[in-house]
C-alpha atoms as a PDB file:
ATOM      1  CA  UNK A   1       9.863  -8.321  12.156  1.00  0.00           C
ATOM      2  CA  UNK A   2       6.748  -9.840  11.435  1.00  0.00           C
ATOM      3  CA  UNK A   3       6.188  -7.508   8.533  1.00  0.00           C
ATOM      4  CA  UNK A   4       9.840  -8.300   7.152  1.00  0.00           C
ATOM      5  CA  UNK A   5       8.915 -11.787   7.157  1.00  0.00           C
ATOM      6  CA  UNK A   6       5.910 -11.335   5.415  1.00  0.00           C
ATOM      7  CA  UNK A   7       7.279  -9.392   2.419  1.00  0.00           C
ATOM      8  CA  UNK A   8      10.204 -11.729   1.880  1.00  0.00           C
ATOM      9  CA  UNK A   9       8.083 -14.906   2.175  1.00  0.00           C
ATOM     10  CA  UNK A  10       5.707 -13.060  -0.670  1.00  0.00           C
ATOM     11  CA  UNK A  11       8.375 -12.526  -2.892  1.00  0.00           C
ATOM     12  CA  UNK A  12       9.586 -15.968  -2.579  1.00  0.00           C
ATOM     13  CA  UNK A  13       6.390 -17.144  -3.667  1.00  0.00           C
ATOM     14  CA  UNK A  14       5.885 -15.540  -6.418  1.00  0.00           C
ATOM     15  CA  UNK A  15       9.434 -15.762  -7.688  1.00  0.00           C
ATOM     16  CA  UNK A  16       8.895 -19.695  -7.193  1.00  0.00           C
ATOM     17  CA  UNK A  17       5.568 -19.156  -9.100  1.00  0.00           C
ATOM     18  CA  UNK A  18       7.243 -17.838 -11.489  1.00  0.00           C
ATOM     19  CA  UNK A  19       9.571 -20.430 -12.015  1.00  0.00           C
ATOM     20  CA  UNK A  20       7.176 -23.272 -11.699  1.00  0.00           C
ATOM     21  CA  UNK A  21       5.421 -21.663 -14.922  1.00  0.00           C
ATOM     22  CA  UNK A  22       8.764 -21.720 -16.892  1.00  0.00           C
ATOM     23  CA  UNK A  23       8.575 -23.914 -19.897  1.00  0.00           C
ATOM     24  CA  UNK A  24      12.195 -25.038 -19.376  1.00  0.00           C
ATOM     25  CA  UNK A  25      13.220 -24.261 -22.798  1.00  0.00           C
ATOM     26  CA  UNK A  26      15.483 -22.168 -21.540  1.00  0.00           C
ATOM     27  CA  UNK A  27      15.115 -18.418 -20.402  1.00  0.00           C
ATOM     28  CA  UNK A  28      11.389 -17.342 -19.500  1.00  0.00           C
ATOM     29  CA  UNK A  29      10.320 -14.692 -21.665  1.00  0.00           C
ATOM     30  CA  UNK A  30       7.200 -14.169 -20.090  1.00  0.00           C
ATOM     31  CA  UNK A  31       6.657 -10.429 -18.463  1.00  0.00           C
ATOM     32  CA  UNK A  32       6.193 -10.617 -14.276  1.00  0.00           C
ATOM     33  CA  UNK A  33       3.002 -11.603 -13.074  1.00  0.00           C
ATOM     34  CA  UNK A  34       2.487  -9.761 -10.154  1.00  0.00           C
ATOM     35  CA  UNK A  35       3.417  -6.297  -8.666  1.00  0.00           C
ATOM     36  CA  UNK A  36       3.385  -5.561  -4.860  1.00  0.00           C
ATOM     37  CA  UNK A  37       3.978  -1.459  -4.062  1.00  0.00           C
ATOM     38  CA  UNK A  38       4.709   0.017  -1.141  1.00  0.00           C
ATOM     39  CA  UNK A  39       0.960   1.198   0.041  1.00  0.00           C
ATOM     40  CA  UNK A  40      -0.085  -2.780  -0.267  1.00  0.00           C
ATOM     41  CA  UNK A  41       2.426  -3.835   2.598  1.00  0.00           C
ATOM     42  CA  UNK A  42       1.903  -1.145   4.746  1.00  0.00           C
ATOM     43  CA  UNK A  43      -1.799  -1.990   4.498  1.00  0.00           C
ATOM     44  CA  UNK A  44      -1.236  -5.996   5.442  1.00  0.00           C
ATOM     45  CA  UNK A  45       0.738  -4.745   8.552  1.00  0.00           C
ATOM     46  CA  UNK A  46      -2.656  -2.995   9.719  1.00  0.00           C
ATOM     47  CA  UNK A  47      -4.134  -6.412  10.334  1.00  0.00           C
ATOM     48  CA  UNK A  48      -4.367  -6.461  13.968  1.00  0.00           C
ATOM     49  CA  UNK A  49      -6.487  -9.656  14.169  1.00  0.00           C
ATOM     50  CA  UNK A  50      -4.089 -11.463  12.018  1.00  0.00           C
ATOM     51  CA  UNK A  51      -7.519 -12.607  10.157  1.00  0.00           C
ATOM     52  CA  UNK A  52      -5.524 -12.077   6.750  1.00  0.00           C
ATOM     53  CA  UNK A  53      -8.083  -9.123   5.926  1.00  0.00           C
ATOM     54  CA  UNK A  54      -8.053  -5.534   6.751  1.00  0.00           C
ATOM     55  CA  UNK A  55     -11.250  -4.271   8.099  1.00  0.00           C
ATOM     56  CA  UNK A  56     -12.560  -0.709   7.769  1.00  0.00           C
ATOM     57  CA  UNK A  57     -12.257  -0.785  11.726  1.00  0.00           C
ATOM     58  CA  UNK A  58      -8.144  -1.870  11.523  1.00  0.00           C
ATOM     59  CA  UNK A  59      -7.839   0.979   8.452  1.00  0.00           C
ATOM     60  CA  UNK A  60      -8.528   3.523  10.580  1.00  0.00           C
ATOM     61  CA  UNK A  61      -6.598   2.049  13.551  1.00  0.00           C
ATOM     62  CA  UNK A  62      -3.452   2.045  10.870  1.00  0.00           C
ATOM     63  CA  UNK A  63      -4.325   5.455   9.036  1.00  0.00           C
ATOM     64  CA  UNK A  64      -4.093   7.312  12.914  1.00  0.00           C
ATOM     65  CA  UNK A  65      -1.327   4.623  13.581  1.00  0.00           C
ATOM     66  CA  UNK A  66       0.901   5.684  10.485  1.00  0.00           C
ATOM     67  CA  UNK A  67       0.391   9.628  10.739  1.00  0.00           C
ATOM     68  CA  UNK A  68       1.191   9.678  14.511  1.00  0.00           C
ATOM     69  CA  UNK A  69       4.740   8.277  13.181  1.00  0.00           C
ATOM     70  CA  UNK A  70       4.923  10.235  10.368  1.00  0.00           C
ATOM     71  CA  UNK A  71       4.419  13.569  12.394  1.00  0.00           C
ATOM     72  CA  UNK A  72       7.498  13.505  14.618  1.00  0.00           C
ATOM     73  CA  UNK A  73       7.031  17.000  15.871  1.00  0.00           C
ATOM     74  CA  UNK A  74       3.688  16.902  16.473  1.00  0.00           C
ATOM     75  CA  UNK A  75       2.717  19.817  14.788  1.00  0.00           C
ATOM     76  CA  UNK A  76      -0.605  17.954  12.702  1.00  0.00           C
ATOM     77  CA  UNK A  77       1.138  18.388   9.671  1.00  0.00           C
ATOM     78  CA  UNK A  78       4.282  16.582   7.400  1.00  0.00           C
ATOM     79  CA  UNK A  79       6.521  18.647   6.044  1.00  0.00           C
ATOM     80  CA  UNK A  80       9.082  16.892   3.355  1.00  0.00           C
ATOM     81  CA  UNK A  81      11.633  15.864   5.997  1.00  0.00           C
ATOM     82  CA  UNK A  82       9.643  14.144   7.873  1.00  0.00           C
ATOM     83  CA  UNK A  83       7.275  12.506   4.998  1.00  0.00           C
ATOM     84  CA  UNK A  84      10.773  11.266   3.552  1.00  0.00           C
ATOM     85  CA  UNK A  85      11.738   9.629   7.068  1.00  0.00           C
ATOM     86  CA  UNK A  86       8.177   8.149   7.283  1.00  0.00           C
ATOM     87  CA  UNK A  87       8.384   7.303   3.319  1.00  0.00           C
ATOM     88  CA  UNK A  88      11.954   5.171   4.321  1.00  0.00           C
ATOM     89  CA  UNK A  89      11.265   3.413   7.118  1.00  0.00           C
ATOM     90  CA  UNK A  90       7.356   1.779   5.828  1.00  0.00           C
ATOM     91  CA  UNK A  91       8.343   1.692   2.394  1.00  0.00           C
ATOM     92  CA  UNK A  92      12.236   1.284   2.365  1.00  0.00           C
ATOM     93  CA  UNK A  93      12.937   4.136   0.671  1.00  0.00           C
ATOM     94  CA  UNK A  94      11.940   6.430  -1.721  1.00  0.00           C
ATOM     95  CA  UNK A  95      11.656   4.503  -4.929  1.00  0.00           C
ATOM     96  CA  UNK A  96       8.780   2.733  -4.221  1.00  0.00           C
ATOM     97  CA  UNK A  97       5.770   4.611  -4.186  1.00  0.00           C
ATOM     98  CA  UNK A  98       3.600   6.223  -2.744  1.00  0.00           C
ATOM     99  CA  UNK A  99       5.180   9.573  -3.378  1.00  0.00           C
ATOM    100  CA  UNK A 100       5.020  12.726  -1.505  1.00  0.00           C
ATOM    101  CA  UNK A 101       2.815  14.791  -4.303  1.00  0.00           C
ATOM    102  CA  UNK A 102       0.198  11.731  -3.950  1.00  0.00           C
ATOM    103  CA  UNK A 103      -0.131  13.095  -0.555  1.00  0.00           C
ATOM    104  CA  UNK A 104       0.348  16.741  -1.180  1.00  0.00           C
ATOM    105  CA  UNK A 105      -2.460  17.299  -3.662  1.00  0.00           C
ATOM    106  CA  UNK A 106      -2.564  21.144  -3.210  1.00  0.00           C
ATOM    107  CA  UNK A 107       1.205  21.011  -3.572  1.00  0.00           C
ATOM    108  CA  UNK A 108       1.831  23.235  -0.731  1.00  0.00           C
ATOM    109  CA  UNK A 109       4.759  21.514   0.590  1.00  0.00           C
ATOM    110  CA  UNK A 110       2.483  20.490   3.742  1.00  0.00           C
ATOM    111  CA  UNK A 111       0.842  16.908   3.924  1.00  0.00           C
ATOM    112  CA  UNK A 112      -2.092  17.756   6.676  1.00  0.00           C
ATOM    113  CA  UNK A 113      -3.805  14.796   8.502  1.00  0.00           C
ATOM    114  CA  UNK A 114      -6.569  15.011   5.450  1.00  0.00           C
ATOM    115  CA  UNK A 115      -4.527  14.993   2.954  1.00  0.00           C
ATOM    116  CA  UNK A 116      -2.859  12.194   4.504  1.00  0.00           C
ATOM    117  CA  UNK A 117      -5.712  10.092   5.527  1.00  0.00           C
ATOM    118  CA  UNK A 118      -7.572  10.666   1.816  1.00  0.00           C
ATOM    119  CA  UNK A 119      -4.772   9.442   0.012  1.00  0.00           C
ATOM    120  CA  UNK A 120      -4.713   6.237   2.010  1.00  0.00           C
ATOM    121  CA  UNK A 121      -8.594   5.614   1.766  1.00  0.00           C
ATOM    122  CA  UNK A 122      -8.833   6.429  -1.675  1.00  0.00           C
ATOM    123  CA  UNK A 123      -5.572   3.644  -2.157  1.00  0.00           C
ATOM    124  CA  UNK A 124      -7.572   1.203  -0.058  1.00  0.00           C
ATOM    125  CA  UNK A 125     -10.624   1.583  -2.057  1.00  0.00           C
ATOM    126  CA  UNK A 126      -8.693   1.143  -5.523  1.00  0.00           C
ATOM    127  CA  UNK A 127      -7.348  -2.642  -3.627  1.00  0.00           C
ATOM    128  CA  UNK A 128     -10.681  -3.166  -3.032  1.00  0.00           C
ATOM    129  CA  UNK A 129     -11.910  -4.954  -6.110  1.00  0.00           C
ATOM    130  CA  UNK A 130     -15.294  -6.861  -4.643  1.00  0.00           C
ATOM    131  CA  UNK A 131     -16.419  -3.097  -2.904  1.00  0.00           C
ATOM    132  CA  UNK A 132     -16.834  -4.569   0.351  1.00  0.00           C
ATOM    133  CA  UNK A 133     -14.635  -2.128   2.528  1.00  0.00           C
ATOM    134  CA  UNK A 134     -12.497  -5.273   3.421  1.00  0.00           C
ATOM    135  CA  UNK A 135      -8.873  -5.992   1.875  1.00  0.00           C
ATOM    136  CA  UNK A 136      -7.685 -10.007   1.603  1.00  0.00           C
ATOM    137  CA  UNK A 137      -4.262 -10.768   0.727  1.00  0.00           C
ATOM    138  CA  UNK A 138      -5.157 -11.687  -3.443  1.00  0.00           C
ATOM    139  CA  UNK A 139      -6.772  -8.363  -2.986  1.00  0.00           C
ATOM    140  CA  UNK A 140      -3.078  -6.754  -3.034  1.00  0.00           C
ATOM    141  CA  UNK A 141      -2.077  -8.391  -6.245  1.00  0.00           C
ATOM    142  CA  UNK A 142      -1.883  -6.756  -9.176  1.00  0.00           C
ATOM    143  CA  UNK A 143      -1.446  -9.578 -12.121  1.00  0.00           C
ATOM    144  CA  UNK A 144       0.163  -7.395 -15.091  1.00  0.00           C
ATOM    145  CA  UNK A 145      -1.461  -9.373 -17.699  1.00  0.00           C
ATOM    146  CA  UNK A 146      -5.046  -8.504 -15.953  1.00  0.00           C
ATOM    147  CA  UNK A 147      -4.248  -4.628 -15.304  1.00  0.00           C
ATOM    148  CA  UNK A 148      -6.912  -2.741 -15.137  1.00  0.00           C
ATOM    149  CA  UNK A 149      -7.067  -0.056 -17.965  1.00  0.00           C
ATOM    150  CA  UNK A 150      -6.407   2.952 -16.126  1.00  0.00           C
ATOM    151  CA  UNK A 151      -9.743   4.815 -14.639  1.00  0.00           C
ATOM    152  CA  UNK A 152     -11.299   6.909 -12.719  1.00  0.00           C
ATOM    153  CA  UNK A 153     -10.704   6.717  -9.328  1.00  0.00           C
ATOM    154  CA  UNK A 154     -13.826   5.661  -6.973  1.00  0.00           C
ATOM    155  CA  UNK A 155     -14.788   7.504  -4.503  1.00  0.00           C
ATOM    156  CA  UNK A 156     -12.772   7.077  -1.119  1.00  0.00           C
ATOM    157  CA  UNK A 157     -13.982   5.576   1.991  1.00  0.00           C
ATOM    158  CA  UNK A 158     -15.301   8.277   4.570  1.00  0.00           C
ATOM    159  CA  UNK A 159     -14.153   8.554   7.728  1.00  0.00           C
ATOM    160  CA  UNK A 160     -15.842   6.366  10.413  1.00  0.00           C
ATOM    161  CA  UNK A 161     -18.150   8.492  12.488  1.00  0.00           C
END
């Protein structure tokens, strides 16, 4: 619920943003400021402190977190099915990434824990502008007008040992 909350009271802000920065000449013609996806509000729900930043230590609590739910049968792996369920219920469907083949980069029709848990680091480390294997909330904003020119991607967090 929590989570819910979260989202909606995001959206309202920035939809109010947006209409602060109207110049009231009628229609805004301006192009959206900011994007949320899907990956960025399943990462604020892996604050545990409720410090308003994701540690490395609360990333890995959510990566093991999230693949336990994902893997309904247990079996270490996602097949489709159960990525799709998984894919519905965090992100609210499937037209918000992140998309199965993100996961599945060997396109075997298997997600294993790896593959999984890569994905999610490297997405973490792309959000995390200032390098310092923390996320904060303006972390998860992607202003359109300041888009980064795509890249290549940096290296993904390794697993804590």
């Amino acid at each position: 619920m929590q989570f819910k909350t979260l989202a909606i009271t995001g959206l309202a802000a920035l939809a109010l943003a947006g209409c602060a920065s109207g110049r009231g000449d009628g229609p805004s013609r301006d192009p959206i400021r900011a994007l949320l996806s899907g990956d960025s509000m399943m990462f604020v729900s892996f604050d545990a402190n409720n410090d308003l930043s994701i540690s490395r230590d609360e990333l890995e609590a959510g990566l093991a977190r999230e693949f336990t739910r994902a893997d309904v049968n247990g079996d270490g792996a996602l097949s489709p099915i159960e990525f799709q369920n998984w894919s519905n219920s965090v992100f609210g469907g499937n037209l918000m990434g992140p998309y199965r083949l993100d996961f599945d980069r060997n396109v075997d029709n298997t997600i294993s824990r790896e593959e999984f848990e890569t994905e999610l680091r490297a997405r973490f480390s792309d959000y995390d502008e200032n390098a310092d294997s923390a996320l904060t909330r303006s972390e998860f904003v992607r202003l359109v007008g300041a888009a980064r020119p795509p890249a290549e991607r940096r290296e993904p967090m390794q697993p804590m040992r």
